[in-house]
C-alpha atoms as a PDB file:
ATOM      1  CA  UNK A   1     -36.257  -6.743  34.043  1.00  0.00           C
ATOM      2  CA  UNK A   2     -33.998  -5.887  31.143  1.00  0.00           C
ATOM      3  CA  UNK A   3     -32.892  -2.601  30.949  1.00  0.00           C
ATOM      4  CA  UNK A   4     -33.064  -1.197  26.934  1.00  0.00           C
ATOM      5  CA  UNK A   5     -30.121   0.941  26.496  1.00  0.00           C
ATOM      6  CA  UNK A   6     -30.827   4.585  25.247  1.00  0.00           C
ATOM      7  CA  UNK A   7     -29.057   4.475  22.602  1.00  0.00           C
ATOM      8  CA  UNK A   8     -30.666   1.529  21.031  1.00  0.00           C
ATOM      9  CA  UNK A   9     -34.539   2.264  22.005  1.00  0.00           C
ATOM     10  CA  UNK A  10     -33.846   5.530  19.796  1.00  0.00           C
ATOM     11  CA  UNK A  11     -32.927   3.152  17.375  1.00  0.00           C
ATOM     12  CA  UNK A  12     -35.873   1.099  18.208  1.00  0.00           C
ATOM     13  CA  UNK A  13     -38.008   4.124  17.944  1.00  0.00           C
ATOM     14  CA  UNK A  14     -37.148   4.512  14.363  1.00  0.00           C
ATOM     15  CA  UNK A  15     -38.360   0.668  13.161  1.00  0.00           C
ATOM     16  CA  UNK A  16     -42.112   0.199  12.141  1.00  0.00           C
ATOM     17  CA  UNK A  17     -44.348  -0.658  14.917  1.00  0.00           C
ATOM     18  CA  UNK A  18     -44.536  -4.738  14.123  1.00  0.00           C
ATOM     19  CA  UNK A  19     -40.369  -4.416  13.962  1.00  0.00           C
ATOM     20  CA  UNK A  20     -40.315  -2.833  16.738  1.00  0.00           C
ATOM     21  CA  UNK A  21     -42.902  -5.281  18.706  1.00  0.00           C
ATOM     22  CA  UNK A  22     -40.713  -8.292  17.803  1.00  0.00           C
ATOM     23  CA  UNK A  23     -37.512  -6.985  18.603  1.00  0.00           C
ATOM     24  CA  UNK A  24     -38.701  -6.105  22.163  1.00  0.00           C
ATOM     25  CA  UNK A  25     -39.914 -10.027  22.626  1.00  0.00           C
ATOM     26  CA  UNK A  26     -36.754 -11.185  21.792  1.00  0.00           C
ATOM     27  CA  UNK A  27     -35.111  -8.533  24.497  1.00  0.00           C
ATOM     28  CA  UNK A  28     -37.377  -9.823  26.903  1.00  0.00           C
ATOM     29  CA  UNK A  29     -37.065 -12.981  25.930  1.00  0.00           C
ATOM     30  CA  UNK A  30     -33.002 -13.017  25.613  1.00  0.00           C
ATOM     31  CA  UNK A  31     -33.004 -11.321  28.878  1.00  0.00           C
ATOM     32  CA  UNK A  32     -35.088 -14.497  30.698  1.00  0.00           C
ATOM     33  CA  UNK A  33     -32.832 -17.167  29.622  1.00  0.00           C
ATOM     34  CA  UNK A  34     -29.553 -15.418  29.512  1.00  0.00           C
ATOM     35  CA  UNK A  35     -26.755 -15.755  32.113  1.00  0.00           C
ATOM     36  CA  UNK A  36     -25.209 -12.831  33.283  1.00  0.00           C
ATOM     37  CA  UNK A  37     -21.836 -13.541  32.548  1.00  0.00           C
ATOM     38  CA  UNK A  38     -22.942 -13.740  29.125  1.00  0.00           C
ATOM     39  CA  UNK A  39     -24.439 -10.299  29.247  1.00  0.00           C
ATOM     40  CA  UNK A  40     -21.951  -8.961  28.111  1.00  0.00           C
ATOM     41  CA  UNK A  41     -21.248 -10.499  25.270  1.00  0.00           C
ATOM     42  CA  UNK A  42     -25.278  -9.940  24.484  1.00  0.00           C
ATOM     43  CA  UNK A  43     -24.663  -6.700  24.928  1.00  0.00           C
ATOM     44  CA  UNK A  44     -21.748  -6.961  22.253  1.00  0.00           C
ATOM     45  CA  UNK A  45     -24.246  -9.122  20.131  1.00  0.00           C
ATOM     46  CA  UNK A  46     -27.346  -6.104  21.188  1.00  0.00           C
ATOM     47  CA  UNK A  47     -24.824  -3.578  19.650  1.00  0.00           C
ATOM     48  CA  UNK A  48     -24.075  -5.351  16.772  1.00  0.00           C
ATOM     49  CA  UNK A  49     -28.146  -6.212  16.471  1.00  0.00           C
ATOM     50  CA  UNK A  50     -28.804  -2.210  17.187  1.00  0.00           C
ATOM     51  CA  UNK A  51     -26.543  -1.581  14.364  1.00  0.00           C
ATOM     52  CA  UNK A  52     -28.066  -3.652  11.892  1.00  0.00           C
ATOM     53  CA  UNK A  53     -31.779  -2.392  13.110  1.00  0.00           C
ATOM     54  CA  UNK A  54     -30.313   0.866  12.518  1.00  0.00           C
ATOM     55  CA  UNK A  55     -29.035   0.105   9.741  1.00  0.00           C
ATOM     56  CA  UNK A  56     -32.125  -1.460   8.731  1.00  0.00           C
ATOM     57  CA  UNK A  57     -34.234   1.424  10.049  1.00  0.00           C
ATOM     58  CA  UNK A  58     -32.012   3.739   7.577  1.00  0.00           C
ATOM     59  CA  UNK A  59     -32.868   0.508   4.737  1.00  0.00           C
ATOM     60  CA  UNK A  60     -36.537   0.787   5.284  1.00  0.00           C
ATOM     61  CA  UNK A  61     -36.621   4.852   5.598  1.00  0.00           C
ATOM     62  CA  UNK A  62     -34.758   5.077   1.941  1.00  0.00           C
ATOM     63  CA  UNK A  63     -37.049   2.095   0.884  1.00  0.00           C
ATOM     64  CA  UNK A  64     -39.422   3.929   1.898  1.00  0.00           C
ATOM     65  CA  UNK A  65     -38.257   7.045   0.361  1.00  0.00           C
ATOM     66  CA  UNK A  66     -37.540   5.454  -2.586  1.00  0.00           C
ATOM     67  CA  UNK A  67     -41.038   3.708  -2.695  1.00  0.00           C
ATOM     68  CA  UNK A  68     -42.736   7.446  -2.327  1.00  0.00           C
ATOM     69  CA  UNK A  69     -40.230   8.125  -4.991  1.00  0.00           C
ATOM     70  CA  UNK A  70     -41.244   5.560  -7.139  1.00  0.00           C
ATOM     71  CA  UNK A  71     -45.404   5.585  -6.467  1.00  0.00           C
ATOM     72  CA  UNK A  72     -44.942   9.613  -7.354  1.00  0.00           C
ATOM     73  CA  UNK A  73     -43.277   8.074 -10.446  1.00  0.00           C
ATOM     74  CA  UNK A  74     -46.012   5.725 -11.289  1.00  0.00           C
ATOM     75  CA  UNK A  75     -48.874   8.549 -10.942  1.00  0.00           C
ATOM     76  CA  UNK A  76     -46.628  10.208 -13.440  1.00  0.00           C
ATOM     77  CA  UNK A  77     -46.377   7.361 -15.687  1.00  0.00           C
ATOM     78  CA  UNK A  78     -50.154   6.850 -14.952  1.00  0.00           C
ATOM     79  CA  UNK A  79     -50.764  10.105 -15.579  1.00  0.00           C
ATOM     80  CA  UNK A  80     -48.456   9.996 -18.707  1.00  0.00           C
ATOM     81  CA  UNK A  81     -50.147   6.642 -19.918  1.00  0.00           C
ATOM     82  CA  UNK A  82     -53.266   8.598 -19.403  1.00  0.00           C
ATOM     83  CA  UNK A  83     -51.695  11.418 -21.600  1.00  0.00           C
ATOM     84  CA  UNK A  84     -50.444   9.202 -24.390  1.00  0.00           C
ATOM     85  CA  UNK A  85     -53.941   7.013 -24.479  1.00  0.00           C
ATOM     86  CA  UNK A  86     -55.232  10.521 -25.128  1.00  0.00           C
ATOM     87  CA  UNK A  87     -52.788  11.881 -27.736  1.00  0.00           C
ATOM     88  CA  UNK A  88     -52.904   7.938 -29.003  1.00  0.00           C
ATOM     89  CA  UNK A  89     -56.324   8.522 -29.688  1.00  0.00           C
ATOM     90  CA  UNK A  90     -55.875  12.053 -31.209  1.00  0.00           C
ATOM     91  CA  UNK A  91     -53.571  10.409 -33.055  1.00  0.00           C
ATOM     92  CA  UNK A  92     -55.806   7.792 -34.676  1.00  0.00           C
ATOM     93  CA  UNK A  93     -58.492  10.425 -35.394  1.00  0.00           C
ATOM     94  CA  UNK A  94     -56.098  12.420 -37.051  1.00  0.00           C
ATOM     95  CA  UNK A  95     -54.550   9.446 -39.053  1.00  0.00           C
ATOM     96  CA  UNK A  96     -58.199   8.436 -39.773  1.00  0.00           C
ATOM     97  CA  UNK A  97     -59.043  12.179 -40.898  1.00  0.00           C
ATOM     98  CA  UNK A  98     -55.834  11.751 -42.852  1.00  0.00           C
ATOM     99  CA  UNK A  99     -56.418   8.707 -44.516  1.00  0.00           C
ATOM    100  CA  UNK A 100     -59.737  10.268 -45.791  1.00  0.00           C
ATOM    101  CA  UNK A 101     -57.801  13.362 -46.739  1.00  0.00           C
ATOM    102  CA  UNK A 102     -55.876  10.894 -48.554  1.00  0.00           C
ATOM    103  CA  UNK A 103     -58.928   9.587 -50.088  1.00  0.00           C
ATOM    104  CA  UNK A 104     -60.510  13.120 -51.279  1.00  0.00           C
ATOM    105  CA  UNK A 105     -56.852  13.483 -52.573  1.00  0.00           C
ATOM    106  CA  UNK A 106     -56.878  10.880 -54.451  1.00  0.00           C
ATOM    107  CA  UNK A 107     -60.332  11.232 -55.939  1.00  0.00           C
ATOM    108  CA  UNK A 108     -59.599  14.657 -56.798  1.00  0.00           C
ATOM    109  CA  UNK A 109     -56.520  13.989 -58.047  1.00  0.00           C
ATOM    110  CA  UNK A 110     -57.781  11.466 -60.455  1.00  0.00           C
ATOM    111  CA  UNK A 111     -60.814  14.254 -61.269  1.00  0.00           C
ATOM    112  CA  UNK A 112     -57.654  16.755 -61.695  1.00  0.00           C
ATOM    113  CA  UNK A 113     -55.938  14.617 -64.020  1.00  0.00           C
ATOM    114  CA  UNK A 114     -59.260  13.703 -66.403  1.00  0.00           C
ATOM    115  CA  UNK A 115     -59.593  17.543 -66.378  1.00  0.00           C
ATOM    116  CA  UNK A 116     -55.879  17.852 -67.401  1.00  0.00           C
ATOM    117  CA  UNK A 117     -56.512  15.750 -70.264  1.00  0.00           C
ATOM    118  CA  UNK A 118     -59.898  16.821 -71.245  1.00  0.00           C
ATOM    119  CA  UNK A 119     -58.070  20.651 -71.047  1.00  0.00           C
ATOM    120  CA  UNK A 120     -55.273  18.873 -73.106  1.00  0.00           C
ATOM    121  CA  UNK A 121     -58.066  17.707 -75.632  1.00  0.00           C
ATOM    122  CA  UNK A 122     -59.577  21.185 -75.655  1.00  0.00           C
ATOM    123  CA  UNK A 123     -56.200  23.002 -76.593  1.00  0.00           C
ATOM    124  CA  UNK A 124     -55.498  20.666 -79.339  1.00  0.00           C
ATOM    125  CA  UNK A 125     -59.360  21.395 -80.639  1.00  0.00           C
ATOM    126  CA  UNK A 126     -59.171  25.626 -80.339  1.00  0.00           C
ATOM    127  CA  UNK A 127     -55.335  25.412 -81.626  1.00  0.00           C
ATOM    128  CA  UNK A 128     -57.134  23.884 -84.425  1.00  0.00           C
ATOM    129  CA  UNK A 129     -60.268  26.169 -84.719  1.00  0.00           C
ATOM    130  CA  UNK A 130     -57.618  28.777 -84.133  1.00  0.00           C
ATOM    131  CA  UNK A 131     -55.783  27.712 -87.445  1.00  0.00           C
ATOM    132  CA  UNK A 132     -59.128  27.744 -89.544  1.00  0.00           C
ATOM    133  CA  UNK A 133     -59.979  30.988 -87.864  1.00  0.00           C
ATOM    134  CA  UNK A 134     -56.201  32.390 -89.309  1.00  0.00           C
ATOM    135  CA  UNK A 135     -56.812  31.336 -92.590  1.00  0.00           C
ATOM    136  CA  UNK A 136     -60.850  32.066 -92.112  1.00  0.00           C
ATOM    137  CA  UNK A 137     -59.553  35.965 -90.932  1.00  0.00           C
ATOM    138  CA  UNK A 138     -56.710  35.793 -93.866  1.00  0.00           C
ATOM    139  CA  UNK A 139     -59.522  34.918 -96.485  1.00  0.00           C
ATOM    140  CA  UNK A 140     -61.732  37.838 -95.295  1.00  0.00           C
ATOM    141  CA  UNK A 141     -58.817  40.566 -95.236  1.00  0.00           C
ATOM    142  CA  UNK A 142     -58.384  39.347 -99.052  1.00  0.00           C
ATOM    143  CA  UNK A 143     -62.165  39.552 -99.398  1.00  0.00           C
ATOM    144  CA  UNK A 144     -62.081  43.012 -97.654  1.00  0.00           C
ATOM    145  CA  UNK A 145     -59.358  43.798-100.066  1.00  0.00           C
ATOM    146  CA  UNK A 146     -61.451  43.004-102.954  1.00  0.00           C
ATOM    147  CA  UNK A 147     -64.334  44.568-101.507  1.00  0.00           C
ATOM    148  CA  UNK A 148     -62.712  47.518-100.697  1.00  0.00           C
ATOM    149  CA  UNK A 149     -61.768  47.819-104.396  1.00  0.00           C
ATOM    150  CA  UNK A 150     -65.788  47.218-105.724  1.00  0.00           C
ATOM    151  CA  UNK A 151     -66.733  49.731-103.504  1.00  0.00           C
ATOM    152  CA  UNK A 152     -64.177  51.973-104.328  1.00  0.00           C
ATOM    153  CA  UNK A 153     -65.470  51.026-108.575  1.00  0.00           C
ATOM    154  CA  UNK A 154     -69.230  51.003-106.964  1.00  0.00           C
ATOM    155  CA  UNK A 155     -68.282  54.350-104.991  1.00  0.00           C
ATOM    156  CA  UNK A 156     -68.007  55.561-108.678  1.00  0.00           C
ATOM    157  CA  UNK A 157     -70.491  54.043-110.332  1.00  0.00           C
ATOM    158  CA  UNK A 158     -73.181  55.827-107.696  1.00  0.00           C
ATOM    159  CA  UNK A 159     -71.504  59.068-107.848  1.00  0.00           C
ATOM    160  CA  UNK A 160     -72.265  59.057-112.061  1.00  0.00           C
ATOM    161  CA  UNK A 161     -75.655  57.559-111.348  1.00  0.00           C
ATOM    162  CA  UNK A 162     -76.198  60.604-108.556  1.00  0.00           C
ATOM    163  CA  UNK A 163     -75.252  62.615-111.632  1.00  0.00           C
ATOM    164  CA  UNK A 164     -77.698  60.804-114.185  1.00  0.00           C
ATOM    165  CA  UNK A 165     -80.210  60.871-111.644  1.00  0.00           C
ATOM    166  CA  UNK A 166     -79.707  64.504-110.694  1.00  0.00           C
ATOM    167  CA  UNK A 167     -80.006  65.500-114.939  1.00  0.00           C
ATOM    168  CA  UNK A 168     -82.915  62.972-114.792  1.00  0.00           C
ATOM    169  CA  UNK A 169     -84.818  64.676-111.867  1.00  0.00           C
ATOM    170  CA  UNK A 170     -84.447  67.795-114.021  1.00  0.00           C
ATOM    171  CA  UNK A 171     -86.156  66.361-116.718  1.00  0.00           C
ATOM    172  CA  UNK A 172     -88.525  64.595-114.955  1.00  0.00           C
ATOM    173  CA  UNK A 173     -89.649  68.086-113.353  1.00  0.00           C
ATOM    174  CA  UNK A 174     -89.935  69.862-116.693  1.00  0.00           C
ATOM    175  CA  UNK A 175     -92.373  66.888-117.402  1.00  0.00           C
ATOM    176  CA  UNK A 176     -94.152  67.029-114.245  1.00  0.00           C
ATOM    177  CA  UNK A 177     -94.719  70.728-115.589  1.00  0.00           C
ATOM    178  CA  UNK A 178     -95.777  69.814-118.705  1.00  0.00           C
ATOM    179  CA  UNK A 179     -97.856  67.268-117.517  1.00  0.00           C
ATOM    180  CA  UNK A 180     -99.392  69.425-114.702  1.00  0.00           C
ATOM    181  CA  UNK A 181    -100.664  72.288-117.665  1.00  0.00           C
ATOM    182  CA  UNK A 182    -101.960  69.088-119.936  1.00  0.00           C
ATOM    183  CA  UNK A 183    -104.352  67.693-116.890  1.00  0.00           C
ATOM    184  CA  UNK A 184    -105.391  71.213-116.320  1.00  0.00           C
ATOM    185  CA  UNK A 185    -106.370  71.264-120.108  1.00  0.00           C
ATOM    186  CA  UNK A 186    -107.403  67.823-119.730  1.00  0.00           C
ATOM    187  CA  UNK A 187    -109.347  68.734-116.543  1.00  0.00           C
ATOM    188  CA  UNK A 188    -110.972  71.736-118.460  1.00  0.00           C
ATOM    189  CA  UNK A 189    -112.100  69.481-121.399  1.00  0.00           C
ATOM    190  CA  UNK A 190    -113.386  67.143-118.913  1.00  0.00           C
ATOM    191  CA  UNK A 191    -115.335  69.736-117.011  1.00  0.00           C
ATOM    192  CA  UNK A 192    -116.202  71.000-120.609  1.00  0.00           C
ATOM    193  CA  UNK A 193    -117.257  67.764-121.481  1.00  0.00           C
ATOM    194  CA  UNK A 194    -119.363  67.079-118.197  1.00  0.00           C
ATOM    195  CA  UNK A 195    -121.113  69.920-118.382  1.00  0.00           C
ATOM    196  CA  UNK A 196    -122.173  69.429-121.994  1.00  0.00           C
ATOM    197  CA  UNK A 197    -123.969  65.904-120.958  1.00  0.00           C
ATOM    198  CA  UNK A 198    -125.325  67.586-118.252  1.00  0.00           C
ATOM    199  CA  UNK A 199    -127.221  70.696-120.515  1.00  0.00           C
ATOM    200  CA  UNK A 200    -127.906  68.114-122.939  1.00  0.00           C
ATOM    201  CA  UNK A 201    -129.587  65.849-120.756  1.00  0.00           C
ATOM    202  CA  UNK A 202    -131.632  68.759-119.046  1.00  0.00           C
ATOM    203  CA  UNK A 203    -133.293  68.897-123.021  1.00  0.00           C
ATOM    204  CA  UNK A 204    -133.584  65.592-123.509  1.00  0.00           C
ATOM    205  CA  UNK A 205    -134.724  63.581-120.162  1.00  0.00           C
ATOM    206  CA  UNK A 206    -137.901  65.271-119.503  1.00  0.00           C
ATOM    207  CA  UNK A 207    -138.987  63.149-122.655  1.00  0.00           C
ATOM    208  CA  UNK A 208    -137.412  60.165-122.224  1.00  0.00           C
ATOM    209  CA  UNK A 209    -138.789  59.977-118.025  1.00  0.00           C
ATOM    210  CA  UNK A 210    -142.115  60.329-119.496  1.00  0.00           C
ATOM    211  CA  UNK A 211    -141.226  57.578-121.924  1.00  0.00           C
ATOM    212  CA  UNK A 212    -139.629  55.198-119.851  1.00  0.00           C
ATOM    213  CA  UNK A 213    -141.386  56.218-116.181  1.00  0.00           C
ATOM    214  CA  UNK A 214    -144.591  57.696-117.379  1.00  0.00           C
ATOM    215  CA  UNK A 215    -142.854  61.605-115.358  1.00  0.00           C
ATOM    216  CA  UNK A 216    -144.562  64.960-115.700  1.00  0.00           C
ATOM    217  CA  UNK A 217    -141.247  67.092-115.473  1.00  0.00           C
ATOM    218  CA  UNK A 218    -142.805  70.114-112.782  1.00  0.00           C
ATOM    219  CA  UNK A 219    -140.475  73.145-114.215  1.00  0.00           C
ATOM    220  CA  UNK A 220    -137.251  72.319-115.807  1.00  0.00           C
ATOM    221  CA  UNK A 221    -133.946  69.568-114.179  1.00  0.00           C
ATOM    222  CA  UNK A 222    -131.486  71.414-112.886  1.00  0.00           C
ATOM    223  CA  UNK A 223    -127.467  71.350-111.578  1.00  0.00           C
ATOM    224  CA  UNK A 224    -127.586  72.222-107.737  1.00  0.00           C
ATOM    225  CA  UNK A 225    -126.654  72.359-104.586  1.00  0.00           C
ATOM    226  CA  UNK A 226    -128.446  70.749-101.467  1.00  0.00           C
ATOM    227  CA  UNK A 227    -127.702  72.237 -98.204  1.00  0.00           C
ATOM    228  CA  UNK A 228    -126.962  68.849 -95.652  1.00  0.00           C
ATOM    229  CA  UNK A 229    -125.376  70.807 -92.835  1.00  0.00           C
ATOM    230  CA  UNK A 230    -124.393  74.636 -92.014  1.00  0.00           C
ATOM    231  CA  UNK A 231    -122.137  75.913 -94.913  1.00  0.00           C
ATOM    232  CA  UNK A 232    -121.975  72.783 -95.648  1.00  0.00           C
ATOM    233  CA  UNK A 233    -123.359  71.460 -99.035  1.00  0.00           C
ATOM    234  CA  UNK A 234    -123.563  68.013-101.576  1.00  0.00           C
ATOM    235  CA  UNK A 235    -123.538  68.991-105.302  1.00  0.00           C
ATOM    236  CA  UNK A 236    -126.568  66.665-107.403  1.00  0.00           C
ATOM    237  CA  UNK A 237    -126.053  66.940-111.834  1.00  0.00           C
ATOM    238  CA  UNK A 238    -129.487  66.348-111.905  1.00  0.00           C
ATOM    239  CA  UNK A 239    -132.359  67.627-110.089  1.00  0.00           C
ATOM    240  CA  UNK A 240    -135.803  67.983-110.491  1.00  0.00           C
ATOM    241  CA  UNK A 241    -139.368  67.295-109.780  1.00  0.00           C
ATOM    242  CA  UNK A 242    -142.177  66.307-111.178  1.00  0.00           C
ATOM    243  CA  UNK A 243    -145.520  63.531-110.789  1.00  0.00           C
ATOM    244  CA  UNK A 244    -146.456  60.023-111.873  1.00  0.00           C
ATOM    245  CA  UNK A 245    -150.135  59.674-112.287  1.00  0.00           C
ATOM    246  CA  UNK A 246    -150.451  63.073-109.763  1.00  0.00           C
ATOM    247  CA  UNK A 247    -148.097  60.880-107.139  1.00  0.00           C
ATOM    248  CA  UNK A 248    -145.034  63.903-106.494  1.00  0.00           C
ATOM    249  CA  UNK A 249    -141.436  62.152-107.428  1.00  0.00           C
ATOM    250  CA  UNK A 250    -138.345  63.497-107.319  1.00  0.00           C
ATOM    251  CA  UNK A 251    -135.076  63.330-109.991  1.00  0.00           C
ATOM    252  CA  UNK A 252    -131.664  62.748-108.753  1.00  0.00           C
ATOM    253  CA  UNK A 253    -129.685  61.809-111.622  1.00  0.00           C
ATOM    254  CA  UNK A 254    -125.391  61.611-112.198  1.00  0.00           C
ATOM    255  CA  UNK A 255    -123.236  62.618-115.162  1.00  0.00           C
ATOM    256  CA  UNK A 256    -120.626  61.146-116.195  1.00  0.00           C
ATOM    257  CA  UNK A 257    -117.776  60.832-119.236  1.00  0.00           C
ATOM    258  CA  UNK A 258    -117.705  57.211-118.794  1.00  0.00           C
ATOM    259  CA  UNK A 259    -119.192  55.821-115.941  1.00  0.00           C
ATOM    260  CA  UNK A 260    -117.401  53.688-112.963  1.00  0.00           C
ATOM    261  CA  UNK A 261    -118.628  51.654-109.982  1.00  0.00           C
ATOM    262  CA  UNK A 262    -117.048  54.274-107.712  1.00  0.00           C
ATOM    263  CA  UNK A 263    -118.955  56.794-109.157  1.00  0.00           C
ATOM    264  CA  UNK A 264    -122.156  55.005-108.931  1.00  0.00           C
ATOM    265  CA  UNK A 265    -121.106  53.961-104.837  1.00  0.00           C
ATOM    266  CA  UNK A 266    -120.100  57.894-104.467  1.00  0.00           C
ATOM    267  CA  UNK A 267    -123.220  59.069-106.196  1.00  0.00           C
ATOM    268  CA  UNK A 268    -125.793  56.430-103.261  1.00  0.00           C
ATOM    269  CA  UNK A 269    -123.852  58.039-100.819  1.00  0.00           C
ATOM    270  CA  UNK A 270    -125.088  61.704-101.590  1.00  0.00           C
ATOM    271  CA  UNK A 271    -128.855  60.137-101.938  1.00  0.00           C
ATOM    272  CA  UNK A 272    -128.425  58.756 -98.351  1.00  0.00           C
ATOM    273  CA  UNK A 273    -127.441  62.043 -97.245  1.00  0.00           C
ATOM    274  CA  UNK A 274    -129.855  64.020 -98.591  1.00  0.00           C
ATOM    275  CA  UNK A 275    -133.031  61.798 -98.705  1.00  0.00           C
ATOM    276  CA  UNK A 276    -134.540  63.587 -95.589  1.00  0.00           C
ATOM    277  CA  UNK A 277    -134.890  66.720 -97.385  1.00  0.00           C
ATOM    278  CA  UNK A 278    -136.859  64.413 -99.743  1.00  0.00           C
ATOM    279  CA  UNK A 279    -139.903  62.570 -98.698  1.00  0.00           C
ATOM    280  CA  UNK A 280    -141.304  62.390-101.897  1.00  0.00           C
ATOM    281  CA  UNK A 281    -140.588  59.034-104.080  1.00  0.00           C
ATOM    282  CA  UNK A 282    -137.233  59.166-105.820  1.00  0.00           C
ATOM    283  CA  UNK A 283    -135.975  58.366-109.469  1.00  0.00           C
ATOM    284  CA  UNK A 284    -132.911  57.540-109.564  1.00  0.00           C
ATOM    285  CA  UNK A 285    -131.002  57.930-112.933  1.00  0.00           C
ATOM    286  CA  UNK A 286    -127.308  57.843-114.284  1.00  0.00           C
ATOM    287  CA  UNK A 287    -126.256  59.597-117.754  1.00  0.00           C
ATOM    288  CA  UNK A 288    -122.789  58.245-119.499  1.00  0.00           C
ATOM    289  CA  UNK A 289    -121.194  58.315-122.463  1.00  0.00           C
ATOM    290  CA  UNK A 290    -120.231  54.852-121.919  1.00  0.00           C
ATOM    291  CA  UNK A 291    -119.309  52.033-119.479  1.00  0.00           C
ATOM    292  CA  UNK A 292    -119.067  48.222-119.266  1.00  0.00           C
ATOM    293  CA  UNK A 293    -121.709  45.809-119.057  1.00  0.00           C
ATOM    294  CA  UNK A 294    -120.628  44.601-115.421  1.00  0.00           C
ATOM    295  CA  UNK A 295    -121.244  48.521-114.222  1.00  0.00           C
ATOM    296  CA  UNK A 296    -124.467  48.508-116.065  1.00  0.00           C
ATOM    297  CA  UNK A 297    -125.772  45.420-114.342  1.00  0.00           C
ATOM    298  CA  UNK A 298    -124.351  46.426-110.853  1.00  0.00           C
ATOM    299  CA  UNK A 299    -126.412  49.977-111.629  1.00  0.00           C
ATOM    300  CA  UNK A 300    -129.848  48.116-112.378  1.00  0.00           C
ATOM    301  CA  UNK A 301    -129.069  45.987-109.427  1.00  0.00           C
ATOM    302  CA  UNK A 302    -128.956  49.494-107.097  1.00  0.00           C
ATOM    303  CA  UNK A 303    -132.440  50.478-108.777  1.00  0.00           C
ATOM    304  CA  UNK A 304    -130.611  52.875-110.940  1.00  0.00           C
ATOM    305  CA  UNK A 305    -132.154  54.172-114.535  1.00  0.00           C
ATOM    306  CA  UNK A 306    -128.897  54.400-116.561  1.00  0.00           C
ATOM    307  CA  UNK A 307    -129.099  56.366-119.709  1.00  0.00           C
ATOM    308  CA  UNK A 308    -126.657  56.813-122.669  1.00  0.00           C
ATOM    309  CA  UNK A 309    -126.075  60.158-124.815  1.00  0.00           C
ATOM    310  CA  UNK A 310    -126.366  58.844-128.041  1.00  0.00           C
ATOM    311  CA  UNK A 311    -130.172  58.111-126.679  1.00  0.00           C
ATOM    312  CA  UNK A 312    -130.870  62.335-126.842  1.00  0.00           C
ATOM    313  CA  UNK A 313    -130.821  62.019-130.443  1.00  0.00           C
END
């Protein structure tokens, strides 16, 4: 049996297993068919072999270094790759994003620029309102100006009117006076006046009721007052009773200067008010000096006996 020096089994030891298998055949092998006179120079030829598998061995351990080396530096170029597909496809969402940035830019942009020019417009249009409003503003101060000097003439004018007015006011007050003292002799006169067609119709109706309404005067017509309410009382010209075929009437009669519609409305109010101190019939009659034909006709129509003065004598 061939005996494996030491120094080249250590060097054996170092080889991969299927090196290491082969090499060992070809020991055995070598050793079967080799003379030993020629051992020597096989062992020459092993040295030189043990040498190369060494050197080999030291080939395949920095292969093998190199190979760890190199798969540790395609995990990081995997794991780069991996990296870069990811940033890559950052990278295209961001250039999309950007390209619709670009878009909105764009749009807005072109919005921006119609707004420039419709702002460009807009400037040229109030520069131009602003030059009618400057001469507008310059025709008013002159206006003003002109005013200014009216009012100042009107300012005038007023205060010699205030004046007018104050020396008419004065005048107008001594008339008011003069007026107030000719209604109060008016007023008297009229009272005067009143009160004679009332006495002269207290002589003369009895006659002409007994004419006209076929009236038995009871006593003598009267002027008085009817009590409606306490203290409180409604003043009738013409009172008086009396009987129509021995039926009991009663006379409630108005005097008046010249007779109006509101005096004939004022004079059926005071009937209303006192007919329930009356339950006897009631003869209604109106004395005037005059008054139109329209009040006549609206007196018949309220069942009112009108009589004139100028029918006492």
């Amino acid at each position: 049996m061939q005996v494996i020096p030491i120094d080249l089994y250590e060097s054996l030891e170092e080889l991969d297993p299927k090196t290491k298998t082969v090499i060992l055949k070809l020991i055995k092998y070598w050793g079967e068919i080799v003379r030993r006179e020629d051992f020597l120079e096989l062992n020459e030829e092993v040295k030189k072999l043990t040498k190369t598998v060494a050197e080999l061995a030291e080939a395949q351990k920095s292969a093998e270094e190199r190979l760890t080396r190199l798969e540790k530096v395609v995990t990081e170029l995997a794991e780069a790759q991996k990296s870069a597909e990811e940033r890559l496809t950052r990278l295209e969402k961001t250039v999309a994003e950007l390209a619709e940035a670009q878009k909105s830019a764009e749009e807005r942009l072109t919005w921006l620029e119609k707004t420039v020019a419709e702002l460009a417009e807009a400037q040229k249009s109030a520069e131009e309102r602003l030059t009618r409003l400057e001469k507008t503003v310059a025709e008013l101060a002159e206006a003003q100006k002109s005013a200014e000097e009216r009012l100042t003439r009107l300012e005038k004018t007023v205060a010699e009117l205030a004046e007018a007015q104050k020396r008419t006011e004065e005048k107008l007050e001594k008339l008011i006076d003069e007026h107030r003292k000719t209604r109060e002799q008016l007023g008297g006169l009229a009272h005067s006046i009143g009160y004679f067609i009332e006495n002269e119709a207290y002589k003369y109706l009895p006659a002409l009721l007994q004419r006209d309404f076929n009236i038995k005067i009871e006593g003598r017509l009267i002027r008085d007052y009817i009590e409606v309410a306490l203290n409180k009382y409604e003043e009738i010209n013409i009172y008086g009773k009396g009987k129509i075929n021995g039926k009991s009437v009663v006379i409630l009669g108005e005097a008046k200067t010249q007779l109006k519609k509101s005096d004939i409305d004022n004079f059926l109010k005071k009937v209303e008010k006192i007919s329930k101190f009356f339950p006897e019939e009631k003869v209604l009659i109106c004395v005037t000096h005059q008054t139109s034909p329209q009040i006549r006709k609206y007196a018949e129509s309220k069942g009112i006996k009108l009589y004139f003065t100028y029918e006492f004598y």
